[in-house]
Protein backbone atom coordinates (compact mmCIF):
# COMPACT_ATOMS: atom_id res chain seq x y z
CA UNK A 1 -37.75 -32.39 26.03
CA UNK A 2 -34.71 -31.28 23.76
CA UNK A 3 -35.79 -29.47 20.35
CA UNK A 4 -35.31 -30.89 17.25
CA UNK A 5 -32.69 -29.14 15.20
CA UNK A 6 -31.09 -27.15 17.53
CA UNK A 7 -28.58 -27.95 21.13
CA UNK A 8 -31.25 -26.18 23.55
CA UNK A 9 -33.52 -28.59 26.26
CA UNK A 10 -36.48 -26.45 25.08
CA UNK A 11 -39.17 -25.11 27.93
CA UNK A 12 -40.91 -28.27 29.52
CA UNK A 13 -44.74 -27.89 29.01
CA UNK A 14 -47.98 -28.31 31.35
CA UNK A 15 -48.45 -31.68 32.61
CA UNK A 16 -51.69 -33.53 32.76
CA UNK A 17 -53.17 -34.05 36.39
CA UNK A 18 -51.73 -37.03 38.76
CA UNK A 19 -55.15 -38.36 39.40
CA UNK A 20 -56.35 -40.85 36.72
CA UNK A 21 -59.98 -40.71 37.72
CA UNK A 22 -62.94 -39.23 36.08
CA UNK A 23 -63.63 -35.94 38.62
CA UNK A 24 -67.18 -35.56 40.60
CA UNK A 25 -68.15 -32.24 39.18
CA UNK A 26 -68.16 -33.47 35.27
CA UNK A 27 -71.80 -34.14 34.60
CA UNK A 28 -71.42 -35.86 30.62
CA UNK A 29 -71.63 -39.21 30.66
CA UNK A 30 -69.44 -41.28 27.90
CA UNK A 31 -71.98 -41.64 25.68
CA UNK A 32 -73.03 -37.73 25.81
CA UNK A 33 -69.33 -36.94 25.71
CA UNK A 34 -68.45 -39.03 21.85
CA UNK A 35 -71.68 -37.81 20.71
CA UNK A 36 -70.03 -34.06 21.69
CA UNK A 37 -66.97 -35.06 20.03
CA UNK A 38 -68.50 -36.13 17.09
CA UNK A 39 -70.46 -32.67 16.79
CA UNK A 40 -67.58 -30.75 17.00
CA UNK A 41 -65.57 -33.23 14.17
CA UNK A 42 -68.95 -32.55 11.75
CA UNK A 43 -68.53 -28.98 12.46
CA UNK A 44 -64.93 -28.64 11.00
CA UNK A 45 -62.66 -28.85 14.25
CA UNK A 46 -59.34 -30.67 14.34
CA UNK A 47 -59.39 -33.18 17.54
CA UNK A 48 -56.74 -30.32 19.13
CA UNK A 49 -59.67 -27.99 18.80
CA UNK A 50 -62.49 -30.39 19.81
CA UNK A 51 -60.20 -30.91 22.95
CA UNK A 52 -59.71 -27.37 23.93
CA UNK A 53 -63.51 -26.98 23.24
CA UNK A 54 -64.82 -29.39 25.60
CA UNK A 55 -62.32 -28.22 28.31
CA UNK A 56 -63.18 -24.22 28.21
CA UNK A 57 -66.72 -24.79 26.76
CA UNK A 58 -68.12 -27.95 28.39
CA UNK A 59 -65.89 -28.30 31.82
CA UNK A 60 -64.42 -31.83 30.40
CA UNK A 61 -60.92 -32.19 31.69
CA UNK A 62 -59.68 -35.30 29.61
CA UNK A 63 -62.19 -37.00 27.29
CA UNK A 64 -59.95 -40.70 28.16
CA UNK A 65 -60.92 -40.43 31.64
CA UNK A 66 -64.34 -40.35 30.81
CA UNK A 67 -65.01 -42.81 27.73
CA UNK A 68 -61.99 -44.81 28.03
CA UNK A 69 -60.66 -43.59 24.31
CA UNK A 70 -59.00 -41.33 22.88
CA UNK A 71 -60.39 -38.36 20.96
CA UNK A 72 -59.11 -39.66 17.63
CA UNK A 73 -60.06 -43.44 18.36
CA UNK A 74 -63.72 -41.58 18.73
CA UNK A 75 -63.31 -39.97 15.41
CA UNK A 76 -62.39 -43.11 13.58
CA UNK A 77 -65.14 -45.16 15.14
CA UNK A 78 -67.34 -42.33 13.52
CA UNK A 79 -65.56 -42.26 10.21
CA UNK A 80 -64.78 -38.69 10.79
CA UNK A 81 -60.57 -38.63 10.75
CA UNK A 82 -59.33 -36.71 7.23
CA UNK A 83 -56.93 -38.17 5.19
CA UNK A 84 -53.87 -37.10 6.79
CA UNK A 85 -52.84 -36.97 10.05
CA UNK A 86 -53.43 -33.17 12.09
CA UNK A 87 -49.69 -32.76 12.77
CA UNK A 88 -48.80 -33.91 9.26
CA UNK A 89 -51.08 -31.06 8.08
CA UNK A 90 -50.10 -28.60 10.32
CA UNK A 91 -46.70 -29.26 9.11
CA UNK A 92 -47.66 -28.82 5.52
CA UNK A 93 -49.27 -25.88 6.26
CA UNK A 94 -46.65 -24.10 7.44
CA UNK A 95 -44.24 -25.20 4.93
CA UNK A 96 -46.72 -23.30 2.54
CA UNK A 97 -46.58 -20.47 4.51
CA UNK A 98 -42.64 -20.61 4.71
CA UNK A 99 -42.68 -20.93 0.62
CA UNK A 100 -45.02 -18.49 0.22
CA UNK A 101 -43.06 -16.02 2.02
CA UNK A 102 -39.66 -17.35 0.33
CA UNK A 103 -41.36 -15.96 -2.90
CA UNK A 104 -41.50 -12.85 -1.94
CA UNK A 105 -38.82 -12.28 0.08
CA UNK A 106 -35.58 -14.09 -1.52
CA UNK A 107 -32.90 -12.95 0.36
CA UNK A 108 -34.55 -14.35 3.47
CA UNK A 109 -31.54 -16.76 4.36
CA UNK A 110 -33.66 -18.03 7.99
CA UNK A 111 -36.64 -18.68 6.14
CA UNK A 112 -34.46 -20.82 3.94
CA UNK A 113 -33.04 -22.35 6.66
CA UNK A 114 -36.89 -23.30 8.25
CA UNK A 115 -38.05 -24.47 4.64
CA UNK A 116 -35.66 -27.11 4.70
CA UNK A 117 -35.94 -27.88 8.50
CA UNK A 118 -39.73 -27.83 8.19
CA UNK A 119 -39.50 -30.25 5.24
CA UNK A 120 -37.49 -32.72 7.32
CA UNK A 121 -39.73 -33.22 9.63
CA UNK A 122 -42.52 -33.81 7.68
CA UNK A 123 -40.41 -36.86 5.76
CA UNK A 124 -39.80 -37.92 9.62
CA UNK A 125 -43.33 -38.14 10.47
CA UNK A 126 -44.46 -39.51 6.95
CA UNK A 127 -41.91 -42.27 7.14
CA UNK A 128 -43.13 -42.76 10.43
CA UNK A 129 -47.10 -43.17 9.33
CA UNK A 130 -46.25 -45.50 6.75
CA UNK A 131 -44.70 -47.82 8.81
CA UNK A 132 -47.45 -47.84 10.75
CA UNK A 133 -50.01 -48.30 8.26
CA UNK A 134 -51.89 -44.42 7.80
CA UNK A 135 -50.28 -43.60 5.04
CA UNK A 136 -49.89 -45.23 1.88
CA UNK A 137 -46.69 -46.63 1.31
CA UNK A 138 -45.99 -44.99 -1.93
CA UNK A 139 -47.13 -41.19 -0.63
CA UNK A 140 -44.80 -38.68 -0.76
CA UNK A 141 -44.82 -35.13 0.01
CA UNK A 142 -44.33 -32.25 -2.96
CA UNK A 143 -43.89 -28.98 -2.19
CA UNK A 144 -45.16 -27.82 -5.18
CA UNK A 145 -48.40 -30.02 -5.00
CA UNK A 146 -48.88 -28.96 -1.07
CA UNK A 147 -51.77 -26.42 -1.21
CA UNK A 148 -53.60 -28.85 -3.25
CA UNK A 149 -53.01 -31.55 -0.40
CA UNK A 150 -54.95 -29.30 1.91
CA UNK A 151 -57.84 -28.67 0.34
């Protein structure tokens, strides 16, 4: 896949297994497995962590091959997603870091340069959740009102 804001292909990733079938040596059933997922969401994790959990921690290769949903369909059936979306947020947050360094560091031209990149692509994906319906249609992101956003 080509990167965003630059003319390099990037480094293609890891690549889910060819076999769509729930494997012989998993012993959760679906049920077990969203009441797992829902421990982990009341404990804090993101459903990137809750997925990386139940791979290294509870041998569960993909939680859709076993319930039939994904982790973040689970999470809203529990009433358990947070207001914004995890890769919004993770965007934020490291816009916050980026600013936060820009402070004290001002002569930092590339951090200038990833401030404003990072800040386009959280417009992209806002614009992008409000046509879709989870985010409100007047929200808009403020730098300077960002740490309060994560809390």
């Amino acid at each position: 896949m080509a990167k965003m804001h630059s003319r390099k292909k990037g480094r293609s990733g890891s690549h889910n297994p060819s076999q769509k079938t729930k494997k012989g040596w998993v012993i959760y059933s679906a049920k077990e497995t969203e009441k797992l997922v829902a421990k982990l969401a009341k404990s804090g994790m993101t459903s990137t962590q809750i997925g990386l959990t139940l791979r290294d921690s509870y041998g569960v290769p993909k939680v859709k091959l076993i319930t039939n949903k994904k982790i973040t369909k689970i999470l809203e059936e529990n009433k358990l997603t947070k207001k914004l979306p995890e890769d919004l947020i993770s965007l934020i947050k490291k816009d916050v870091r980026l600013q936060k360094h820009f402070e004290i560091n001002k002569k930092d031209n590339a951090v200038k340069r990833g401030i404003q990149l990072t800040k386009s692509k959280i417009n992209r994906l806002s614009k992008y959740y409000k046509s879709r319906g989870k985010l409100p249609v007047d929200w808009k992101y403020d730098s300077s009102q960002a740490k309060m956003i994560l809390e």
